[in-house]
Protein backbone atom coordinates (compact mmCIF):
# COMPACT_ATOMS: atom_id res chain seq x y z
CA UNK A 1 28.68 3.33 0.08
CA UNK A 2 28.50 6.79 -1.71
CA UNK A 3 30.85 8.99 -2.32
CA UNK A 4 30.25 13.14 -3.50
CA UNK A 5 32.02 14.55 -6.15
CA UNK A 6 33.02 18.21 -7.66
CA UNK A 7 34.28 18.38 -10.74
CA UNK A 8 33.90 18.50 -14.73
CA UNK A 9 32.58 16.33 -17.36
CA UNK A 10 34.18 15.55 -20.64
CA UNK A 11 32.09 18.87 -22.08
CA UNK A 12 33.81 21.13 -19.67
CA UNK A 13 30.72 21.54 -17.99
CA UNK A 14 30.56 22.15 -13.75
CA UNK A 15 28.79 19.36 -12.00
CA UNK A 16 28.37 17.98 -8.43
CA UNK A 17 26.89 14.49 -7.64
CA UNK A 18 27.54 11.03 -6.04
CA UNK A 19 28.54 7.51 -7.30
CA UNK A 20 28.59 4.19 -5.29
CA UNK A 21 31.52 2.35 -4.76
CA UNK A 22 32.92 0.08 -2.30
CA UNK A 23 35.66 2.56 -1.33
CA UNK A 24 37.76 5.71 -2.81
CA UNK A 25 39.84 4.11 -5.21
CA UNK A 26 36.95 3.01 -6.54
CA UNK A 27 35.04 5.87 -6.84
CA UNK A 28 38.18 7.25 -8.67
CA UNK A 29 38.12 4.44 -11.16
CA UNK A 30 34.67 4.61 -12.15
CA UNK A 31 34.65 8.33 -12.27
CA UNK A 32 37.48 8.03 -14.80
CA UNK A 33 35.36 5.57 -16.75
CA UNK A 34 32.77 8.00 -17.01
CA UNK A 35 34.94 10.84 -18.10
CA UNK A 36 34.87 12.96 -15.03
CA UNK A 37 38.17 14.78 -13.80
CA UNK A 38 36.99 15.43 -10.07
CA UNK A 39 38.33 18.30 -8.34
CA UNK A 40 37.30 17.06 -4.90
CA UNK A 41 35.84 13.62 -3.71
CA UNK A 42 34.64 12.35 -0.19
CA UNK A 43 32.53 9.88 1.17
CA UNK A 44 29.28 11.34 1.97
CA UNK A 45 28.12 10.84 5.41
CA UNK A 46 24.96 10.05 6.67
CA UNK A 47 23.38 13.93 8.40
CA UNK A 48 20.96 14.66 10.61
CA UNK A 49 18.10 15.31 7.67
CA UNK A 50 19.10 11.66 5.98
CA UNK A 51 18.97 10.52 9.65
CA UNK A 52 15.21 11.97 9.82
CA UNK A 53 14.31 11.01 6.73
CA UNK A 54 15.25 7.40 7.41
CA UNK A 55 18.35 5.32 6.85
CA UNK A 56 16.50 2.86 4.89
CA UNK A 57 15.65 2.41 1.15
CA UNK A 58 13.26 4.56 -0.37
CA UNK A 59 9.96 2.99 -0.97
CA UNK A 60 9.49 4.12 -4.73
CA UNK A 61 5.89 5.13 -5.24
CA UNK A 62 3.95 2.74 -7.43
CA UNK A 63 3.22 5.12 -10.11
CA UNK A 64 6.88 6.81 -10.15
CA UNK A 65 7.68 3.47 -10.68
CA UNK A 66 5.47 2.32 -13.92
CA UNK A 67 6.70 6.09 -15.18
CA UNK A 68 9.85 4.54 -15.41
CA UNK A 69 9.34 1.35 -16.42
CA UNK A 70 7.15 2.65 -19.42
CA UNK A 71 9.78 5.23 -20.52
CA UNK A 72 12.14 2.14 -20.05
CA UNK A 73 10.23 0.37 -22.45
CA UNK A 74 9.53 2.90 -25.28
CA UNK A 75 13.40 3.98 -25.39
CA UNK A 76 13.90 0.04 -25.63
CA UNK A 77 11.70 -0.14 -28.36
CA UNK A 78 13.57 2.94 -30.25
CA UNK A 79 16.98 0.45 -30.45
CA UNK A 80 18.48 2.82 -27.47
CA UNK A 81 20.66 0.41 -25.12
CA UNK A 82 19.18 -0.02 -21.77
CA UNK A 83 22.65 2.13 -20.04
CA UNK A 84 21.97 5.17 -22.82
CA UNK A 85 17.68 4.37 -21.87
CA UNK A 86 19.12 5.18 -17.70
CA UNK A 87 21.07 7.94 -18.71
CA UNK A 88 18.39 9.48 -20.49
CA UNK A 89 15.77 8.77 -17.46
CA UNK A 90 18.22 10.21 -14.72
CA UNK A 91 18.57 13.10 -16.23
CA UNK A 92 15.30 14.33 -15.28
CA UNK A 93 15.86 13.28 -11.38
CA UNK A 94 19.58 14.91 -11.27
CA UNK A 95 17.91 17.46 -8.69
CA UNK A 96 15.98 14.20 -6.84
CA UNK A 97 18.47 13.31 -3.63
CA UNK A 98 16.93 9.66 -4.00
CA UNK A 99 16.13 8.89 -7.36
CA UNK A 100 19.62 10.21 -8.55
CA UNK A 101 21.57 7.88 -6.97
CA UNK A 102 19.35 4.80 -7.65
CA UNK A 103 20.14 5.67 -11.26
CA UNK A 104 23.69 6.61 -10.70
CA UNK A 105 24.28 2.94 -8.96
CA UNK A 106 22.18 1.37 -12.15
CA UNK A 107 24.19 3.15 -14.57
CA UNK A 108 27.21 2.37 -13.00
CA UNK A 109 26.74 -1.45 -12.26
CA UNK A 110 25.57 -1.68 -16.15
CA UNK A 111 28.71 0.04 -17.21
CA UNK A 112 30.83 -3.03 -15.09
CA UNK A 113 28.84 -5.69 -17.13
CA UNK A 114 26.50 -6.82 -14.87
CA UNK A 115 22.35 -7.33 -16.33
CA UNK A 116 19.12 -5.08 -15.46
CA UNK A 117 18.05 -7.71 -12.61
CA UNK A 118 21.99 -7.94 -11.08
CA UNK A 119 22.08 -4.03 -11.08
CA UNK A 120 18.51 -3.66 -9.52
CA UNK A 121 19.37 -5.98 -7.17
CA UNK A 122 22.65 -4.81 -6.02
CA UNK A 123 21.66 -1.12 -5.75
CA UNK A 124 21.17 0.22 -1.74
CA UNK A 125 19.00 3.36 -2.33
CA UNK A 126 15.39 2.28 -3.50
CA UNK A 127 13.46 -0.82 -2.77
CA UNK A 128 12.15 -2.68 -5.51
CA UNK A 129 9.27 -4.77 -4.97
CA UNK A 130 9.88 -8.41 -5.51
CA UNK A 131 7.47 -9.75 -8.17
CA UNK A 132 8.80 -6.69 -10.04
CA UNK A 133 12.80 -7.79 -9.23
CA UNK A 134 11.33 -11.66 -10.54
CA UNK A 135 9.63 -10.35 -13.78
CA UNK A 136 12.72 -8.19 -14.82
CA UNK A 137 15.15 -11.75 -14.12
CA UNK A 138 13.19 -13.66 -16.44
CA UNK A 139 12.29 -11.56 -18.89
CA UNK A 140 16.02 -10.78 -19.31
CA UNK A 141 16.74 -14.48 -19.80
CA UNK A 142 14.05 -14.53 -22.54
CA UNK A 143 14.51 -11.49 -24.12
CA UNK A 144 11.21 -10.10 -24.12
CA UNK A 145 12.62 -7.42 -21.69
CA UNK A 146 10.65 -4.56 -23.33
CA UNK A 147 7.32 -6.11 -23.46
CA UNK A 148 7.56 -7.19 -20.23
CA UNK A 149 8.23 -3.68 -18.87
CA UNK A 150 5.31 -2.21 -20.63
CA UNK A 151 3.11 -4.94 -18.39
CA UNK A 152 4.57 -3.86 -15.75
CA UNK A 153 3.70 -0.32 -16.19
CA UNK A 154 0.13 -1.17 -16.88
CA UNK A 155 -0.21 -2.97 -13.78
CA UNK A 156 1.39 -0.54 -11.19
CA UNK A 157 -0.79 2.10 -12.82
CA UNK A 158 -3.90 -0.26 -11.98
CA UNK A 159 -2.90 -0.39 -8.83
CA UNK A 160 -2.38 3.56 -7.97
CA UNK A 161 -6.04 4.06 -9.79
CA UNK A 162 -7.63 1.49 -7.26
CA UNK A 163 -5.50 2.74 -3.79
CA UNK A 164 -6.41 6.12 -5.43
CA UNK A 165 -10.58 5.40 -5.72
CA UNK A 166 -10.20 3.86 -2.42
CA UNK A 167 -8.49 6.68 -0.62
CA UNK A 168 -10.83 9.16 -2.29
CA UNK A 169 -14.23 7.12 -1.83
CA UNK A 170 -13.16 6.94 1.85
CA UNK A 171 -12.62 10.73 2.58
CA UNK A 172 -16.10 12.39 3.02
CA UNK A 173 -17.11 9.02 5.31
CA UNK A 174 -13.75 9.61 7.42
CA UNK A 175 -14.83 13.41 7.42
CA UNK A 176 -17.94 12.95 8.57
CA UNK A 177 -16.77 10.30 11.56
CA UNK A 178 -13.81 12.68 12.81
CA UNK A 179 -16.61 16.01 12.66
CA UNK A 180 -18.55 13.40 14.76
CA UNK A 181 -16.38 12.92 17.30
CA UNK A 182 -15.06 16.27 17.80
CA UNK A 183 -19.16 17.35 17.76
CA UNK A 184 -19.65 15.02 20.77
CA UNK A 185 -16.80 15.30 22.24
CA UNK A 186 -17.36 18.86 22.27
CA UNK A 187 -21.22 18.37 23.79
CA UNK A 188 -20.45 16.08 26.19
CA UNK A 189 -17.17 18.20 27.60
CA UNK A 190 -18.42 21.82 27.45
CA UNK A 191 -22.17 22.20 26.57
CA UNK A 192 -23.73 19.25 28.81
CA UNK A 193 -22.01 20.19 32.04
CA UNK A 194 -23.44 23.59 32.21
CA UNK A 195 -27.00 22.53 31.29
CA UNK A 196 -26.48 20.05 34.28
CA UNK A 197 -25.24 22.60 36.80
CA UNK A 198 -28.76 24.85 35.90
CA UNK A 199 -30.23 21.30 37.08
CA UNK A 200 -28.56 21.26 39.70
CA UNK A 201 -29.27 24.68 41.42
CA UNK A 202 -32.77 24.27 40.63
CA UNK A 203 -32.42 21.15 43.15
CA UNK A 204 -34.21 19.30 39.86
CA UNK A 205 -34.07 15.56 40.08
CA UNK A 206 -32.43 14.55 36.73
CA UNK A 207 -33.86 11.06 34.72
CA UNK A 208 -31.76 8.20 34.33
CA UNK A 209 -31.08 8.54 30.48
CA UNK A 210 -29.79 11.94 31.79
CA UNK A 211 -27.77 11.28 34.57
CA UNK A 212 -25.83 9.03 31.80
CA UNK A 213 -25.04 11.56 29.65
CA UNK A 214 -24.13 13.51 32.44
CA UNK A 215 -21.91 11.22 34.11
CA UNK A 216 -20.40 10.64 30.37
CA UNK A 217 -19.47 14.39 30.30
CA UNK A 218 -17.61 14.27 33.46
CA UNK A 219 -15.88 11.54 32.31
CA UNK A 220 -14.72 13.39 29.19
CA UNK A 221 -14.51 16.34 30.57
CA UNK A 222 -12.23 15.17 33.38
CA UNK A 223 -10.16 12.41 31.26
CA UNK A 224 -9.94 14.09 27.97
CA UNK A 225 -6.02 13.99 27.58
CA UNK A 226 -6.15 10.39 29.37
CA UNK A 227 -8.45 9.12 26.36
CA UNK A 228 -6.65 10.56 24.42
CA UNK A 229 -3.35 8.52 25.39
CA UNK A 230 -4.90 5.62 25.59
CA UNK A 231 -6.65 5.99 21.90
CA UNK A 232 -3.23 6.65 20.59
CA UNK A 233 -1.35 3.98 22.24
CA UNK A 234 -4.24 1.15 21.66
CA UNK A 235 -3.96 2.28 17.31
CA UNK A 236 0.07 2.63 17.40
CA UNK A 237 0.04 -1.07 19.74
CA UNK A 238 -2.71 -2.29 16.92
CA UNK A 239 -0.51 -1.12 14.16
CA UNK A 240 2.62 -3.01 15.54
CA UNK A 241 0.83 -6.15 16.20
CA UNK A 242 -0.25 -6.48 13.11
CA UNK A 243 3.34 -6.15 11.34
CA UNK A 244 4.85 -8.09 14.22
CA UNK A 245 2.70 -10.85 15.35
CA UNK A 246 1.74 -13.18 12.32
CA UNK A 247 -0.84 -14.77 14.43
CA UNK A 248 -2.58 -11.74 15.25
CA UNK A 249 -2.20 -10.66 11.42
CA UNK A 250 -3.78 -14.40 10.55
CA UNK A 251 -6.73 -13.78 13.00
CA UNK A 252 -7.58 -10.12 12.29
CA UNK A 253 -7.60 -10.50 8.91
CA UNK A 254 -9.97 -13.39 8.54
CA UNK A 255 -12.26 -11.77 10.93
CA UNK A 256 -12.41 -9.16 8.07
CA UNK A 257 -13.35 -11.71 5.57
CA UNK A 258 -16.48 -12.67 7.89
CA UNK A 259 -17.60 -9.23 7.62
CA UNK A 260 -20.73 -8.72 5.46
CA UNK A 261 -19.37 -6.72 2.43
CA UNK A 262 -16.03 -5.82 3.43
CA UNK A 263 -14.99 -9.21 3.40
CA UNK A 264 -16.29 -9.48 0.04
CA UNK A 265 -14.32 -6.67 -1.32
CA UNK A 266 -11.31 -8.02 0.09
CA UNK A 267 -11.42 -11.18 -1.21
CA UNK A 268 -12.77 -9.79 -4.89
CA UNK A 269 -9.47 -7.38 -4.64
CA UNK A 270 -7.04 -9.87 -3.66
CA UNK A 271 -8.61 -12.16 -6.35
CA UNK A 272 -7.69 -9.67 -9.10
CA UNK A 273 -4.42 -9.21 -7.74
CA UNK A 274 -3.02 -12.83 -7.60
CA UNK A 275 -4.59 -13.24 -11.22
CA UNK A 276 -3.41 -9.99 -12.99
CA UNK A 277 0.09 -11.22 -11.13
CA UNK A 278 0.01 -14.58 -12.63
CA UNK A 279 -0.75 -13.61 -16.13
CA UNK A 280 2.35 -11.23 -16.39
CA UNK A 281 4.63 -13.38 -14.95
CA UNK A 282 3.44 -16.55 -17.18
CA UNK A 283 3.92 -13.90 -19.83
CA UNK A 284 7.29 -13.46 -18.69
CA UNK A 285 7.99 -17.04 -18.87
CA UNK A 286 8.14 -17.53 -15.47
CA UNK A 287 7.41 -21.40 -14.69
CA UNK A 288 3.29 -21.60 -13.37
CA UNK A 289 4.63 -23.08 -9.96
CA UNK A 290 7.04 -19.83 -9.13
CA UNK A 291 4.61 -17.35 -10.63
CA UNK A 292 2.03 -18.49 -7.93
CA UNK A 293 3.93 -18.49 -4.97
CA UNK A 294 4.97 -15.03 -6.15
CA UNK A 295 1.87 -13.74 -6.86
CA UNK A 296 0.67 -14.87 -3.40
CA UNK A 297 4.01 -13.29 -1.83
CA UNK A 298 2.02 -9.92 -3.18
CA UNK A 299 -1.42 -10.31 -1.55
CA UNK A 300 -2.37 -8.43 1.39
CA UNK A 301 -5.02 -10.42 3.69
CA UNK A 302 -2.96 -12.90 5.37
CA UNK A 303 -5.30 -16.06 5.46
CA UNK A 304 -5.76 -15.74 1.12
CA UNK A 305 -2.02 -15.48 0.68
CA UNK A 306 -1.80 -18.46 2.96
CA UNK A 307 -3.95 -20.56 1.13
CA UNK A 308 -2.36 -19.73 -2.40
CA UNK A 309 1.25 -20.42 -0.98
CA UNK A 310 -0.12 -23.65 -0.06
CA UNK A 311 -1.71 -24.23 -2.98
CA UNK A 312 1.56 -23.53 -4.40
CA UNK A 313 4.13 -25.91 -2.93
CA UNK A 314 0.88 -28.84 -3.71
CA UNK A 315 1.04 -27.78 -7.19
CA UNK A 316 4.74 -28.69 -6.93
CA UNK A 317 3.54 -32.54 -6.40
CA UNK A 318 1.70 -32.52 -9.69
CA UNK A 319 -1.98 -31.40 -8.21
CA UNK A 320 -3.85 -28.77 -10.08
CA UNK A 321 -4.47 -25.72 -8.73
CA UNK A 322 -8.49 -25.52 -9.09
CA UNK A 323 -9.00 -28.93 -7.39
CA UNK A 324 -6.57 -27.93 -4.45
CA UNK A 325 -8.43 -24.23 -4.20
CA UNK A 326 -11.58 -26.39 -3.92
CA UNK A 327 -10.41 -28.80 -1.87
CA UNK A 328 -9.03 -26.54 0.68
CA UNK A 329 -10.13 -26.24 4.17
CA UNK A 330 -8.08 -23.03 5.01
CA UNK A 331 -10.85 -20.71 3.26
CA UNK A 332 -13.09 -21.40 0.31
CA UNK A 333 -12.92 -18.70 -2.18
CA UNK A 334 -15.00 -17.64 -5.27
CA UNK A 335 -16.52 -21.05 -6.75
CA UNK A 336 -16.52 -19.12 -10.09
CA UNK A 337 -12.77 -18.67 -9.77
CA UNK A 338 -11.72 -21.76 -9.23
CA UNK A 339 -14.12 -23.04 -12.52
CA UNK A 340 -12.32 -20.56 -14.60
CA UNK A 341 -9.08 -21.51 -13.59
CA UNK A 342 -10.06 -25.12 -14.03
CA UNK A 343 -10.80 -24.44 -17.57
CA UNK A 344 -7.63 -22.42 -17.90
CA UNK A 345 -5.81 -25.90 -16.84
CA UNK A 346 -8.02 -28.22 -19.15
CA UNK A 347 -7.36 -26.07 -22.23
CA UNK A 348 -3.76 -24.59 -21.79
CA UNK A 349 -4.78 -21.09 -22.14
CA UNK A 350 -3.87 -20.42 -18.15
CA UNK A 351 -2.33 -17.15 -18.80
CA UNK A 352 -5.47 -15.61 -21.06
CA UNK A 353 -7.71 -16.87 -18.31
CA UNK A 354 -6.15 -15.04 -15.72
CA UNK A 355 -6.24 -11.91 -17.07
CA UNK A 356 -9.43 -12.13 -18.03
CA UNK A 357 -10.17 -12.85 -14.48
CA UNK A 358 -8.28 -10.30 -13.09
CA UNK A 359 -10.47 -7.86 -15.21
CA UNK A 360 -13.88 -8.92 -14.56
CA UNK A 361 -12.70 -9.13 -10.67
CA UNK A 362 -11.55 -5.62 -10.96
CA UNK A 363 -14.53 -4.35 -12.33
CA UNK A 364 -16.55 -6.43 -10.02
CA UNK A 365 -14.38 -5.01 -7.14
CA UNK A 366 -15.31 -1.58 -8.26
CA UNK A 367 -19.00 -1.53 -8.75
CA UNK A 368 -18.89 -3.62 -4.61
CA UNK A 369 -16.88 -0.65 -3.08
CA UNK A 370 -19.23 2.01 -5.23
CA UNK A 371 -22.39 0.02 -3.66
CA UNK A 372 -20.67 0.09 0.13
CA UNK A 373 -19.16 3.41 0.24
CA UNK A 374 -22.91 4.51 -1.18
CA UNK A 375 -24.75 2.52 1.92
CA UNK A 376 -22.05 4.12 4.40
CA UNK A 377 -22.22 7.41 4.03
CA UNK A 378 -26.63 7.30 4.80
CA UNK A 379 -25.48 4.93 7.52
CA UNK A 380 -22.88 6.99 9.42
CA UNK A 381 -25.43 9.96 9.11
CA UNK A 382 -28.26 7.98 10.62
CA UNK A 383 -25.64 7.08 13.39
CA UNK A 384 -24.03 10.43 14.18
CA UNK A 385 -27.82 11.86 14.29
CA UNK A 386 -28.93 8.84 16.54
CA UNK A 387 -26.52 9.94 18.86
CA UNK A 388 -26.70 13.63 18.82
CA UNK A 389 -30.12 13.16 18.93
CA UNK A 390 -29.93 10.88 22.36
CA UNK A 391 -28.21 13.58 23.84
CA UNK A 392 -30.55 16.53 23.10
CA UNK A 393 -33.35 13.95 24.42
CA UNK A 394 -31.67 13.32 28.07
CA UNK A 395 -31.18 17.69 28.14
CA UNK A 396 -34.55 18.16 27.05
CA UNK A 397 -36.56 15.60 29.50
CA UNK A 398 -35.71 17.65 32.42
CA UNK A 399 -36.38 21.11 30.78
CA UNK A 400 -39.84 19.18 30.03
CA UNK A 401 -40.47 18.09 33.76
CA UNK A 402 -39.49 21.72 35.24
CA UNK A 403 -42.53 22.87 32.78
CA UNK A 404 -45.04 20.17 33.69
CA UNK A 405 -44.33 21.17 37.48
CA UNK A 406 -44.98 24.62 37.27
């Protein structure tokens, strides 16, 4: 729990803040240890705006993260101790209601004795992913602590570039799909109906590619908040089913690897992922058997991460893990993967191999998603003009057969 304090620091100086501790005295104890004469302390109750914001750890982003982990690094590097290296961090988030006490709790914990991965661990505020949690445990243990953070940093900032070029790639093709839908949605609800009832008085007999967009119209026009509903139930339902129901996760996910293209951007992405994983954490000195059911624990598409943790707990029995990959019936991946990582085995150079691979898959990842969001925007175009175009047809016909009968 956390518990705010008013008071003064060994300078004299005002300050306000928090400290975790598993009750008062506590709080007292380690505020002594930190040379703070308090002139109130209470524990600080969960309100209304914590309540909104959500109980639960904060979900660090990934590039706040590698900022850290880098400045972590370079301060190690300087000779500073890692407690005088958190210090020095927190004192740019003293105004941050999350980040402060994440470093407040590390500071503390370090101050009682305890290591980098006990303190990370034990903290309640922030949630630290778990290959990152793994990394920091070892690399502690082997003393290449500093290095390892700088890898670290590297690869979280990999990771924000990609989710970044993704999100950004994506935006005109989402823009033009939501204009689209609003553009007929707004034809077939307000426009189309009219034209119709001019029809109508006219006692003109409508043609059967008209009396469907008609009779679409009405349906829109008289079920618009109904849709609506349903559309946002069906995506929040969709959304939970996938979290929930592993089955459902298993099956939608390796119909997306069936899908021309998309399934082979998935499967180059996830790819580079398990292989940029691997390297740093056989860096790290984790053992090759933990670093690869790790590295699967951080994939995305449920049916790849299923066949790595397999391949994992076979590798256990002494297999390698390019003859299992190729002898696997759950999905076949990349033949030129599993060659490379063959080699990788034959020579003892694993680690370099893998992060080779996780570059070239990267790059090849890239220059996939360039090609497909290229063909997608043309294609959504000649879609949302196919039907716009269908539409202005079944007004036009009868416009046509009013002229031909006069």
């Amino acid at each position: 729990m956390f518990f705010k304090y008013s008071g003064y620091d060994s300078f004299g100086k005002k300050i306000n803040g928090k400290v975790e501790a598993s009750d008062l005295s506590n709080a007292k104890i380690k505020l002594k240890q930190k040379k703070i004469i308090y002139e109130s302390i209470s524990e600080d109750s969960l309100n209304i705006l914590d309540f909104l914001n959500g109980a639960k750890k904060y979900k660090i982003p990934a590039l706040q993260l590698a900022g850290v982990s880098k400045d972590l690094s370079i301060y190690l590097n300087a000779g500073i101790s890692l407690p005088n290296a958190i210090k020095l961090i927190n004192e740019r988030y003293k105004t941050d209601p999350k980040m402060n006490p994440f470093f407040e709790s590390i500071g503390n914990l370090l101050s009682e004795g305890k290591n980098f991965y006990t303190a990370l661990e034990s903290q309640t505020t922030v949630l630290i992913p778990e290959f990152y949690l793994q990394s920091i445990k070892v690399s502690e243990d082997g003393g290449i602590l500093k290095n390892v953070l700088l890898e670290l940093s590297n690869y979280l900032i990999k990771e924000h570039k990609l989710k970044k070029q993704i999100t950004q790639s994506m935006t005109y093709p989402l823009f033009i799909v939501v204009v689209s839908v609003l553009m007929v949605g707004f034809m077939l609800s307000f426009i189309v109906p009219k034209i119709t009832d001019i029809f109508v008085q006219n006692g003109q007999e409508l043609p059967q590619i008209t009396n469907i967009v008609v009779a679409s119209g009405n349906f829109m026009g008289n079920h618009f908040l109904s849709i609506l509903i349903v559309l946002s139930l069906f995506v929040t339902f969709f959304k939970l089913a996938l979290v929930k129901l592993k089955e459902f996760r298993y099956n939608f996910d390796s119909f997306l690897l069936k899908v021309p293209f998309i399934g082979n951007i998935i499967e180059l992405n996830e790819l580079s992922r398990f292989a940029y994983m691997n390297a740093i954490l056989l860096k790290s000195g984790v053992p090759v058997v933990q670093a690869f059911k790790m590295s699967a624990n951080t994939l995305n598409n449920a049916v790849i991460q299923q066949l790595f943790i397999q391949a994992s707990q076979k590798v256990v029995e002494g297999e390698k893990l390019s003859k299992i990959l190729e002898l696997s019936k759950t999905y076949k991946i990349d033949i030129a993967f599993i060659q490379a990582i063959a080699i990788g085995e034959e020579t003892s150079q694993l680690e370099s191999v893998l992060e080779n691979l996780a570059e070239l898959y990267s790059s090849k990842n890239s220059e996939k998603l360039g090609s497909f969001l290229t063909l997608l925007e043309p294609m959504l175009m000649l879609i949302v003009g196919g039907i716009i175009g269908f539409i202005v047809i079944a007004m036009l016909l009868p416009i046509f057969s009013m002229s031909i009968g006069k």
